[in-house]
N, C-alpha and C. Protein backbone atom coordinates (compact mmCIF):
# COMPACT_ATOMS: atom_id res chain seq x y z
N UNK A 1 -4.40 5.81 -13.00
CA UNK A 1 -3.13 5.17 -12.81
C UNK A 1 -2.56 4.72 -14.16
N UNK A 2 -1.80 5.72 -15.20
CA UNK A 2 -1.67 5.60 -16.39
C UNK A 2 -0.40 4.53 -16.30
N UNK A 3 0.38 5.01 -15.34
CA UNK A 3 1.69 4.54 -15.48
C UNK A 3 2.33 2.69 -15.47
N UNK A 4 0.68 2.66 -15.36
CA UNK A 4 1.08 0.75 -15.03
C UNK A 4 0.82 0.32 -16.38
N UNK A 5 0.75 0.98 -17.37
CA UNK A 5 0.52 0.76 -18.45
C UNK A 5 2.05 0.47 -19.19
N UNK A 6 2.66 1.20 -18.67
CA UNK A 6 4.42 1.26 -19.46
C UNK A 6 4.94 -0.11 -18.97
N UNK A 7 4.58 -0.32 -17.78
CA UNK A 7 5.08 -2.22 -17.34
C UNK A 7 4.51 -3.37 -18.19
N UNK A 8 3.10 -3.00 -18.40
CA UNK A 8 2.70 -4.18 -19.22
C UNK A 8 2.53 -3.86 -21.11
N UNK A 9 2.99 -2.88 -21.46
CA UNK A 9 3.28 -3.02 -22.74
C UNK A 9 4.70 -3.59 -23.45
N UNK A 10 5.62 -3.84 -21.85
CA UNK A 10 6.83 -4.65 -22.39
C UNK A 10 6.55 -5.48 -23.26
N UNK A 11 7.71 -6.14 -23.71
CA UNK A 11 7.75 -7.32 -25.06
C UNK A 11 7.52 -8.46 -23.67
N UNK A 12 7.17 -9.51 -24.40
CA UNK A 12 6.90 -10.94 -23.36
C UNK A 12 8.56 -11.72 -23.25
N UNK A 13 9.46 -11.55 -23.85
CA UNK A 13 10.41 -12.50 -23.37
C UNK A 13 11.73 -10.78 -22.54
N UNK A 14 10.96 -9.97 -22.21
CA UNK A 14 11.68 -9.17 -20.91
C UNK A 14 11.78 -10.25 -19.85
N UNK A 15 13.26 -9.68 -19.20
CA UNK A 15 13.83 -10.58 -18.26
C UNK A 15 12.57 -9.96 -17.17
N UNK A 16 12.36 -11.09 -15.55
CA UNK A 16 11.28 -11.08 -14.73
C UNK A 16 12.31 -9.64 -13.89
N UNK A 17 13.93 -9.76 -14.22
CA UNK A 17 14.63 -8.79 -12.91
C UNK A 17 14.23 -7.07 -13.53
N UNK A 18 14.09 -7.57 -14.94
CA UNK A 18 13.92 -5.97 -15.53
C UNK A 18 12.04 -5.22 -15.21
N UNK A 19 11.67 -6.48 -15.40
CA UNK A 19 10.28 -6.04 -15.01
C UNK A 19 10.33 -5.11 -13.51
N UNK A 20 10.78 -5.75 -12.79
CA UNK A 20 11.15 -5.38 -10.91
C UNK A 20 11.71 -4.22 -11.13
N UNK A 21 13.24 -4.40 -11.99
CA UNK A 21 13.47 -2.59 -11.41
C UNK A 21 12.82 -1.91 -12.40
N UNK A 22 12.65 -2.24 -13.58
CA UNK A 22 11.55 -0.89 -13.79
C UNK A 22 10.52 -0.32 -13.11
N UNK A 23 9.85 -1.05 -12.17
CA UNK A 23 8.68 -1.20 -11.45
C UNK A 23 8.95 -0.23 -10.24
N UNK A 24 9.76 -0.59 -9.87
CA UNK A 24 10.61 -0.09 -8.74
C UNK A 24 11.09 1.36 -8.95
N UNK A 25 11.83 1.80 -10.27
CA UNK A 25 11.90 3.22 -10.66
C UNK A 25 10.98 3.80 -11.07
N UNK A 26 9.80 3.45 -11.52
CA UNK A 26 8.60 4.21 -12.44
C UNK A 26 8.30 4.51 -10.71
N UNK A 27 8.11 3.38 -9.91
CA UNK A 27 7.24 3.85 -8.74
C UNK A 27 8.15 4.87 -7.86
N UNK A 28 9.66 4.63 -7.78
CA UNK A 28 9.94 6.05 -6.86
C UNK A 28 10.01 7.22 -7.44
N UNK A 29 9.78 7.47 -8.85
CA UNK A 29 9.43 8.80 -9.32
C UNK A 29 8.25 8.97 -9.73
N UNK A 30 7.63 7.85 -9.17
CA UNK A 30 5.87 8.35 -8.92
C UNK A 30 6.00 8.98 -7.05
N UNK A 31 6.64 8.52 -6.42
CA UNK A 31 6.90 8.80 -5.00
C UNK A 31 7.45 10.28 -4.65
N UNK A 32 8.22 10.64 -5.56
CA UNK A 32 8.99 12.08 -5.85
C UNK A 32 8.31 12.75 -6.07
N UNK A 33 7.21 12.64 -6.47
CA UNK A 33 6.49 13.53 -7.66
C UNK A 33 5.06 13.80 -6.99
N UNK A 34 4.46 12.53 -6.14
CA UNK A 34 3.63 12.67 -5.93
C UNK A 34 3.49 12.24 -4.67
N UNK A 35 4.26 12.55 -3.30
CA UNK A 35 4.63 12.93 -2.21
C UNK A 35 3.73 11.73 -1.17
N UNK A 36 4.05 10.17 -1.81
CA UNK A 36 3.57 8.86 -1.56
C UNK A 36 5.14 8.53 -1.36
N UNK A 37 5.54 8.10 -0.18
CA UNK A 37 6.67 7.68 0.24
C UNK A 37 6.71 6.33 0.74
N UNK A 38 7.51 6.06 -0.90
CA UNK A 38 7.48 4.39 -0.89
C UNK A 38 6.43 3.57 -0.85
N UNK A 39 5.38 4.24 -1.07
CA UNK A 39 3.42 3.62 -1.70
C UNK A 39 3.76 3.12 -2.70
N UNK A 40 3.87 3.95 -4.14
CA UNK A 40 3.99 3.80 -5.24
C UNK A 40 5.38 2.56 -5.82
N UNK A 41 6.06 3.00 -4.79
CA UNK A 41 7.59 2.03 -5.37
C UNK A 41 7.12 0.72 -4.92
N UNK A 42 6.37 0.55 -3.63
CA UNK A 42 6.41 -0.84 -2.95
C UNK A 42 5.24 -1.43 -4.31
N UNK A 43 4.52 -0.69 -4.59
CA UNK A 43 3.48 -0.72 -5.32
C UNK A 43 3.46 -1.83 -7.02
N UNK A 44 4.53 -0.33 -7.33
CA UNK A 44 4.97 -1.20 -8.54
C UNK A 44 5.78 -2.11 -8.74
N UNK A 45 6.51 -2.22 -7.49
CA UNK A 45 7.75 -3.60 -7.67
C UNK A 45 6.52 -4.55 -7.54
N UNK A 46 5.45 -4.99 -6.85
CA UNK A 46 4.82 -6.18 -6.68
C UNK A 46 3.79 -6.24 -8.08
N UNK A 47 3.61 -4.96 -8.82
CA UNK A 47 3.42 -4.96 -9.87
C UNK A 47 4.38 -5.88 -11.11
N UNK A 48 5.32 -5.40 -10.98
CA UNK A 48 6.43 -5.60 -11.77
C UNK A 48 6.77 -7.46 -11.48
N UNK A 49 6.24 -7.73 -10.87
CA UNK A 49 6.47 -9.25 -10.28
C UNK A 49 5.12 -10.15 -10.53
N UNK A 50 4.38 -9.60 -10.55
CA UNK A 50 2.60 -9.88 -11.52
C UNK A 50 3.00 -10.11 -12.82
N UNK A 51 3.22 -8.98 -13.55
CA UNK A 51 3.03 -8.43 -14.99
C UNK A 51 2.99 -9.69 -15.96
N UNK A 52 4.40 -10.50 -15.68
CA UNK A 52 4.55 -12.00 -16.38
C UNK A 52 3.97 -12.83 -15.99
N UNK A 53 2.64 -13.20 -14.77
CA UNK A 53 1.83 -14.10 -14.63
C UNK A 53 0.78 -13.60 -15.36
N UNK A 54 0.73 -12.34 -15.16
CA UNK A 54 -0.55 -11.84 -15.71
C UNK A 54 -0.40 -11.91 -17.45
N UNK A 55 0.63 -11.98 -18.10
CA UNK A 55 0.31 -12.01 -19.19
C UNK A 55 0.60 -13.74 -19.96
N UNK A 56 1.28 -14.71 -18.96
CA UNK A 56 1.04 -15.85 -19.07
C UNK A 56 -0.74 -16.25 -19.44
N UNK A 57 -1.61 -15.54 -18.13
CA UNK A 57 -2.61 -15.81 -17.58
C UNK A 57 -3.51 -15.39 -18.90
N UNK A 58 -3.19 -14.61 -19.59
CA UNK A 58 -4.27 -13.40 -20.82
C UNK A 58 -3.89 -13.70 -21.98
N UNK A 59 -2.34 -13.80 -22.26
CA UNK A 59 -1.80 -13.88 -23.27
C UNK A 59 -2.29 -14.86 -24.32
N UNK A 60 -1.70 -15.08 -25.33
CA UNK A 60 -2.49 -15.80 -26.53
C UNK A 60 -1.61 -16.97 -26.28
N UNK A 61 -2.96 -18.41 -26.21
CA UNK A 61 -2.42 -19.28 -25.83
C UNK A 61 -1.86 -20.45 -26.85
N UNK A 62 -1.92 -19.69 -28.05
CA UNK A 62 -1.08 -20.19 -29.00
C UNK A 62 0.17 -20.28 -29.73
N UNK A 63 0.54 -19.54 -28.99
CA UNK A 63 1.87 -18.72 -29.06
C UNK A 63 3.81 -19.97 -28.64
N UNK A 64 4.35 -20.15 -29.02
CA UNK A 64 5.74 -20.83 -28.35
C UNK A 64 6.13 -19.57 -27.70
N UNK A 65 7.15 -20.34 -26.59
CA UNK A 65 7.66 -19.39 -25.65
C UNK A 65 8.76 -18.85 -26.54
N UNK A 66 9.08 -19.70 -27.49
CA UNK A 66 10.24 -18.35 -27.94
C UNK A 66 9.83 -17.13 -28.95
N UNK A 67 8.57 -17.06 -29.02
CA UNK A 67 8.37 -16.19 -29.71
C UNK A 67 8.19 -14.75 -28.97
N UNK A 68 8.18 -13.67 -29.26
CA UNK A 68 8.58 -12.26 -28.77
C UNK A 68 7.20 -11.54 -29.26
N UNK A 69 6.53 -11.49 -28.21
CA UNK A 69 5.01 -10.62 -28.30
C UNK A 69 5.26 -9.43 -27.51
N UNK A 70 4.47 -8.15 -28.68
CA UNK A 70 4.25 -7.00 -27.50
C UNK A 70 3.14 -6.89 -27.36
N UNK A 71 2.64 -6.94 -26.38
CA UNK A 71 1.21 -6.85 -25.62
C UNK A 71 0.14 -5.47 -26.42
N UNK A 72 -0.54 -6.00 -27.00
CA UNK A 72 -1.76 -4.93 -27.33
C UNK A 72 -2.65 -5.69 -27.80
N UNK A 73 -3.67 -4.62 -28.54
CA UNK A 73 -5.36 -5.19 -29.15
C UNK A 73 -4.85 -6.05 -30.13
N UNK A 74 -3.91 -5.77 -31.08
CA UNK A 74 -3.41 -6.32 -31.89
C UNK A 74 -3.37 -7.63 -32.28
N UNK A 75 -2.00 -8.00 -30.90
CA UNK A 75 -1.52 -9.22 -30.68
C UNK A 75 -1.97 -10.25 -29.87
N UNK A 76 -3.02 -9.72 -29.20
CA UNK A 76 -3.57 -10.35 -27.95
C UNK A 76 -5.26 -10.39 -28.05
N UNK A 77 -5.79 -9.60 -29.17
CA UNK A 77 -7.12 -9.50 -29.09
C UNK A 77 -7.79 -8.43 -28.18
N UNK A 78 -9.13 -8.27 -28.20
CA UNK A 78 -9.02 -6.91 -27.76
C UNK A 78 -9.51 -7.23 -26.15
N UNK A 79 -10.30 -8.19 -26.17
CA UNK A 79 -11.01 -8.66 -24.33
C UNK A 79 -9.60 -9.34 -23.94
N UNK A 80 -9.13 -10.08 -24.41
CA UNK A 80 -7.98 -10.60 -23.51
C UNK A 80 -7.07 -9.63 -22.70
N UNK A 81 -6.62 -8.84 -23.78
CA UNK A 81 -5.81 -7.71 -23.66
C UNK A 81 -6.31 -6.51 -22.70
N UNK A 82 -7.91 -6.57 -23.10
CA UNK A 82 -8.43 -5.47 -21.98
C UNK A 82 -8.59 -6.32 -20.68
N UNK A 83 -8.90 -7.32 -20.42
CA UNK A 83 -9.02 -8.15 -19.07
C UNK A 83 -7.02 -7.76 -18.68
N UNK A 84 -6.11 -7.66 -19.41
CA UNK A 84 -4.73 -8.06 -18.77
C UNK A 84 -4.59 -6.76 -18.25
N UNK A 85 -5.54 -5.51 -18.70
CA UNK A 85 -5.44 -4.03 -18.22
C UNK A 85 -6.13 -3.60 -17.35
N UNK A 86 -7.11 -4.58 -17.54
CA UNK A 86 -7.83 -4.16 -15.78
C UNK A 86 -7.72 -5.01 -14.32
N UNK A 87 -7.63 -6.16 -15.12
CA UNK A 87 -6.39 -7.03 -13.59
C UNK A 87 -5.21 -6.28 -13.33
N UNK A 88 -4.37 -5.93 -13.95
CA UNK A 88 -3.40 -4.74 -13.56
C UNK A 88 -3.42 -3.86 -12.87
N UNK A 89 -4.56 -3.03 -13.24
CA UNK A 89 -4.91 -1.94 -12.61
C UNK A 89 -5.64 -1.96 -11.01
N UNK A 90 -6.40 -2.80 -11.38
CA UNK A 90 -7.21 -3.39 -10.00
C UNK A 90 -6.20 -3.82 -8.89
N UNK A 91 -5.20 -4.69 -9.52
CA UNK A 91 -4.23 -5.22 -8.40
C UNK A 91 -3.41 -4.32 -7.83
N UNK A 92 -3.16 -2.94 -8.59
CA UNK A 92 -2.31 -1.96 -8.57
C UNK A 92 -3.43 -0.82 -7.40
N UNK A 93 -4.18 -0.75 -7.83
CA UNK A 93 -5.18 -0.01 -6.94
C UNK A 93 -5.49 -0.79 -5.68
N UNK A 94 -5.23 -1.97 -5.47
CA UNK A 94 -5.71 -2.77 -4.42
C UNK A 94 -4.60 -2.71 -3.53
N UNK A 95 -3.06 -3.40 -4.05
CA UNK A 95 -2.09 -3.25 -3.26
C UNK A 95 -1.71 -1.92 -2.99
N UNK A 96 -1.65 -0.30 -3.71
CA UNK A 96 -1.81 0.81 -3.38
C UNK A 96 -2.47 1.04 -2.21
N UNK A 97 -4.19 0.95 -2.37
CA UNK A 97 -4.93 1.48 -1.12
C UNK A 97 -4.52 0.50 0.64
N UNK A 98 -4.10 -0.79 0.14
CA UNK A 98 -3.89 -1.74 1.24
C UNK A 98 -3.03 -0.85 1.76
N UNK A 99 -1.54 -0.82 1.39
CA UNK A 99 -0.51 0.11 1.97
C UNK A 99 -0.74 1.38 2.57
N UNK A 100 -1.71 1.98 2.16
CA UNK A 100 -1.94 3.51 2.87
C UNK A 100 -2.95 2.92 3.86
N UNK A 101 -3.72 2.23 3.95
CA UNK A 101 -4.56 1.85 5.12
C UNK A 101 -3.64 1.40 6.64
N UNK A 102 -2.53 0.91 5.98
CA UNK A 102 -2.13 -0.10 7.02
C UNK A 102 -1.34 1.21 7.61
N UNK A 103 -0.44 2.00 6.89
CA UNK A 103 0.11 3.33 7.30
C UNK A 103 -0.49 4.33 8.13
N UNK A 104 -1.87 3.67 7.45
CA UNK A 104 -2.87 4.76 8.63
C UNK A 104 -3.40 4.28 10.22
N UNK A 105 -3.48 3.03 10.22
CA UNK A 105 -4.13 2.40 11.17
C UNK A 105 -2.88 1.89 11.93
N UNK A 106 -1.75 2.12 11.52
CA UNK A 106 -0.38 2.30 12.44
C UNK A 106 0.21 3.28 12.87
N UNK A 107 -0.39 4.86 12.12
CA UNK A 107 -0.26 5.85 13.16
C UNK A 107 -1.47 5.69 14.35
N UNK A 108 -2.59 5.25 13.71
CA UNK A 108 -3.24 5.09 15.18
C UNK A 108 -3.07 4.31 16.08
N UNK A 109 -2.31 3.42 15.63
CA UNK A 109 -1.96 2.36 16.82
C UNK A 109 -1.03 3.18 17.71
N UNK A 110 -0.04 4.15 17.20
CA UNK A 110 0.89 4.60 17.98
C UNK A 110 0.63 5.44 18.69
N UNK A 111 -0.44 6.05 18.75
CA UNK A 111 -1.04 6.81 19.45
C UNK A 111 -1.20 6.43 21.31
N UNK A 112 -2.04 5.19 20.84
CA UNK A 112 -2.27 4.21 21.74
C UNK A 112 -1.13 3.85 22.87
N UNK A 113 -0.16 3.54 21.55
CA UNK A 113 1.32 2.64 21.91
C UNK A 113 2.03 3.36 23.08
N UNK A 114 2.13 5.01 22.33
CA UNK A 114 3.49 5.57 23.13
C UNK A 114 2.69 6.80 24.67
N UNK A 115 1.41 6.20 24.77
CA UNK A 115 1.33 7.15 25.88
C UNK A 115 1.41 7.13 27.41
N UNK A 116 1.52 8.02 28.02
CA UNK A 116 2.01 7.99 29.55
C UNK A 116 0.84 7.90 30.47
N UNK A 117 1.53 7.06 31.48
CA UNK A 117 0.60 7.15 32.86
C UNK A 117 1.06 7.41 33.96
N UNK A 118 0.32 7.67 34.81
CA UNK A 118 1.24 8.29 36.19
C UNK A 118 0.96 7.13 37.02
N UNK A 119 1.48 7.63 38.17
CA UNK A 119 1.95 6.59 38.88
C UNK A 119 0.24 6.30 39.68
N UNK A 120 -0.89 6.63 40.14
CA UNK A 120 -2.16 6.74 40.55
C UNK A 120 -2.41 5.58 39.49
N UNK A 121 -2.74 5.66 37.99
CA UNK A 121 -2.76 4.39 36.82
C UNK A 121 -2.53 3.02 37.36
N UNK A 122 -1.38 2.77 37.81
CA UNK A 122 -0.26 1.72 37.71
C UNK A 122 -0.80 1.43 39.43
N UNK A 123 -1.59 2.24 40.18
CA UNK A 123 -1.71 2.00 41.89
C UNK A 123 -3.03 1.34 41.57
N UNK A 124 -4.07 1.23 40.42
CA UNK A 124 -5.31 1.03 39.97
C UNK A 124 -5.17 -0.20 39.88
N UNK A 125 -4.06 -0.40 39.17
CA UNK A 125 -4.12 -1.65 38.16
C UNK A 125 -3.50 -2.41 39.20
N UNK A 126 -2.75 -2.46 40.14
CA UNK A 126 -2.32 -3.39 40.78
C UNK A 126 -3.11 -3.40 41.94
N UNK A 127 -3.93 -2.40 42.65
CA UNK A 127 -4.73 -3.16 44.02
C UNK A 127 -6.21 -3.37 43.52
N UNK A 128 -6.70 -3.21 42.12
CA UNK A 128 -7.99 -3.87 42.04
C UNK A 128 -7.81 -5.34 41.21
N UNK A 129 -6.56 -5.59 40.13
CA UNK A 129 -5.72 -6.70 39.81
C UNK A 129 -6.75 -6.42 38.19
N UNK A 130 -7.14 -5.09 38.02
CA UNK A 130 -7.82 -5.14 36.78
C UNK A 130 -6.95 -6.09 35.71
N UNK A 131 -7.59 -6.04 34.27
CA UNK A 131 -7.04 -6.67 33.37
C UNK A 131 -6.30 -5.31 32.78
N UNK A 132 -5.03 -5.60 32.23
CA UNK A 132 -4.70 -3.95 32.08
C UNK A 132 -4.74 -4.10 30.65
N UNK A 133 -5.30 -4.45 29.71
CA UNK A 133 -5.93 -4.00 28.30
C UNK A 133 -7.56 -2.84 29.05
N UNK A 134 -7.73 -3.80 29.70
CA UNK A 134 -9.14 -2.39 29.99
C UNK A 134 -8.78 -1.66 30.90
N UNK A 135 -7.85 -1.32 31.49
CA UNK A 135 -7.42 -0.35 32.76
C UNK A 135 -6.87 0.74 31.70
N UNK A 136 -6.52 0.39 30.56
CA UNK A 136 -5.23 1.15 29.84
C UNK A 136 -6.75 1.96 29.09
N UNK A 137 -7.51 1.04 28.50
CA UNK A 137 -8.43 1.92 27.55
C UNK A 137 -9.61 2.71 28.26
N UNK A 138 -9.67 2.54 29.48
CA UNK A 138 -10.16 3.08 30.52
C UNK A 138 -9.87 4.50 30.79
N UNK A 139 -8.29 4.58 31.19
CA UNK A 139 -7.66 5.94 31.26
C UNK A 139 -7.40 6.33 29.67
N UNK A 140 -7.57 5.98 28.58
CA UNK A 140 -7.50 6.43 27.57
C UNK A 140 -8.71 7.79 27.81
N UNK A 141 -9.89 6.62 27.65
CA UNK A 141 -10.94 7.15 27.45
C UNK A 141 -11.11 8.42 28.29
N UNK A 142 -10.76 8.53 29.63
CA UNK A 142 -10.66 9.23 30.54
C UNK A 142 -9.79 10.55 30.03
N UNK A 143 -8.82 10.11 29.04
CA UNK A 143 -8.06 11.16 29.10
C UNK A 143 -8.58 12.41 27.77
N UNK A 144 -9.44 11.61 27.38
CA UNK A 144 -9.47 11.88 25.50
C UNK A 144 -10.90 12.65 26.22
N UNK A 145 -11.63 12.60 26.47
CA UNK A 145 -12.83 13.20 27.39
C UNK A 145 -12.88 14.46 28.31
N UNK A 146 -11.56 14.24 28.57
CA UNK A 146 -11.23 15.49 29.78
C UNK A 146 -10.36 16.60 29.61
N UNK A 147 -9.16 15.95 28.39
CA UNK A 147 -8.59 17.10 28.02
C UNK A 147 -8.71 18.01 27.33
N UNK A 148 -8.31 19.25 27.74
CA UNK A 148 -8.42 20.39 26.84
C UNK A 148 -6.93 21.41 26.54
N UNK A 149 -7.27 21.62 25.50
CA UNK A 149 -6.07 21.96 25.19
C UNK A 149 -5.74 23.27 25.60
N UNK A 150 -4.02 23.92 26.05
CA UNK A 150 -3.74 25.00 26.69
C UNK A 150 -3.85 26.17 25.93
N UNK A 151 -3.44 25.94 24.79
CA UNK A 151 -3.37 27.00 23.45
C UNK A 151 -4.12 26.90 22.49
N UNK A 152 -5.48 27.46 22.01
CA UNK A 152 -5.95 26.78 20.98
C UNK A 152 -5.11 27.91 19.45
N UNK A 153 -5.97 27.41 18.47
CA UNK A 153 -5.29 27.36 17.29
C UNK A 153 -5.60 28.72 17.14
N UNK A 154 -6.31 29.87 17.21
CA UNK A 154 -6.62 31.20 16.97
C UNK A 154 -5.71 32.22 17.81
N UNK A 155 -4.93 31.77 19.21
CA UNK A 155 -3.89 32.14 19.60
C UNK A 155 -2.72 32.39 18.76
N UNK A 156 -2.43 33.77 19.21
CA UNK A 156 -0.80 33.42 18.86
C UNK A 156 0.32 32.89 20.13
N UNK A 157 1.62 32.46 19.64
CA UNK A 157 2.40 31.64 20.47
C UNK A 157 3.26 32.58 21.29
């Protein structure tokens, strides 16, 4: 993840709004490019909204605020500076993988969400007074067990 590198080599008195949309453009032409839709953008804007705590947090604490630092081994020393590159990265890899998890475990929810029952289902659930969280995962189960599919994939259509 090279690219989180161009956010935090800004100068330290960059405005916090420029940090955001840069963050925000590096990440939707990381999204363009690398067919993560709106991963990368959501990614780096919360990046881009870090970057100035994080270099509050690393930065050299001797410094006045009006002075104009650009972040490297240089100016910052070399562990400080490497701790401000791997909190970066880590947070960037963390809020990244969070977002594709949750993307994933919400197509499976929908799975769940949008499926049909017939009317026999709904005659179950009301003359035995089941609980219908387990009536529902009941006929899930029932259905995921029994079906087979009409066409398989070695067919042609």
């Amino acid at each position: 993840m090279p690219y989180v590198y161009f956010l935090l080599i800004l100068p330290s008195d960059t405005p916090r709004w420029l940090y955001i949309l840069l963050g925000f453009l590096l990440g939707v032409l990381i999204d363009i490019f690398g067919n993560t839709p709106g991963m990368a953008a959501a990614t780096m804007t919360a990046i881009g909204l870090i970057t100035p705590l994080l270099f509050n947090l690393f930065g050299p604490r001797d410094r006045d605020k009006d002075d104009n630092i650009l972040p490297s081994m240089r100016t910052m020393e070399r562990w400080p500076f490497v701790r401000y590159l791997l909190t970066a990265v880590f947070l960037q890899c963390l809020i990244f993988f969070s977002i594709e998890i949750i993307q994933f475990l919400q197509l499976d929810f929908s799975a769940y969400q949008y499926r049909r029952f017939n009317s026999a289902d709904y005659a179950v659930l009301h003359r035995f007074g089941a609980d219908k969280k387990k009536a529902l995962m009941n006929t899930y189960n029932n259905i995921r067990h029994h079906w087979k599919p009409t066409i398989s994939a070695t067919e042609s259509l």
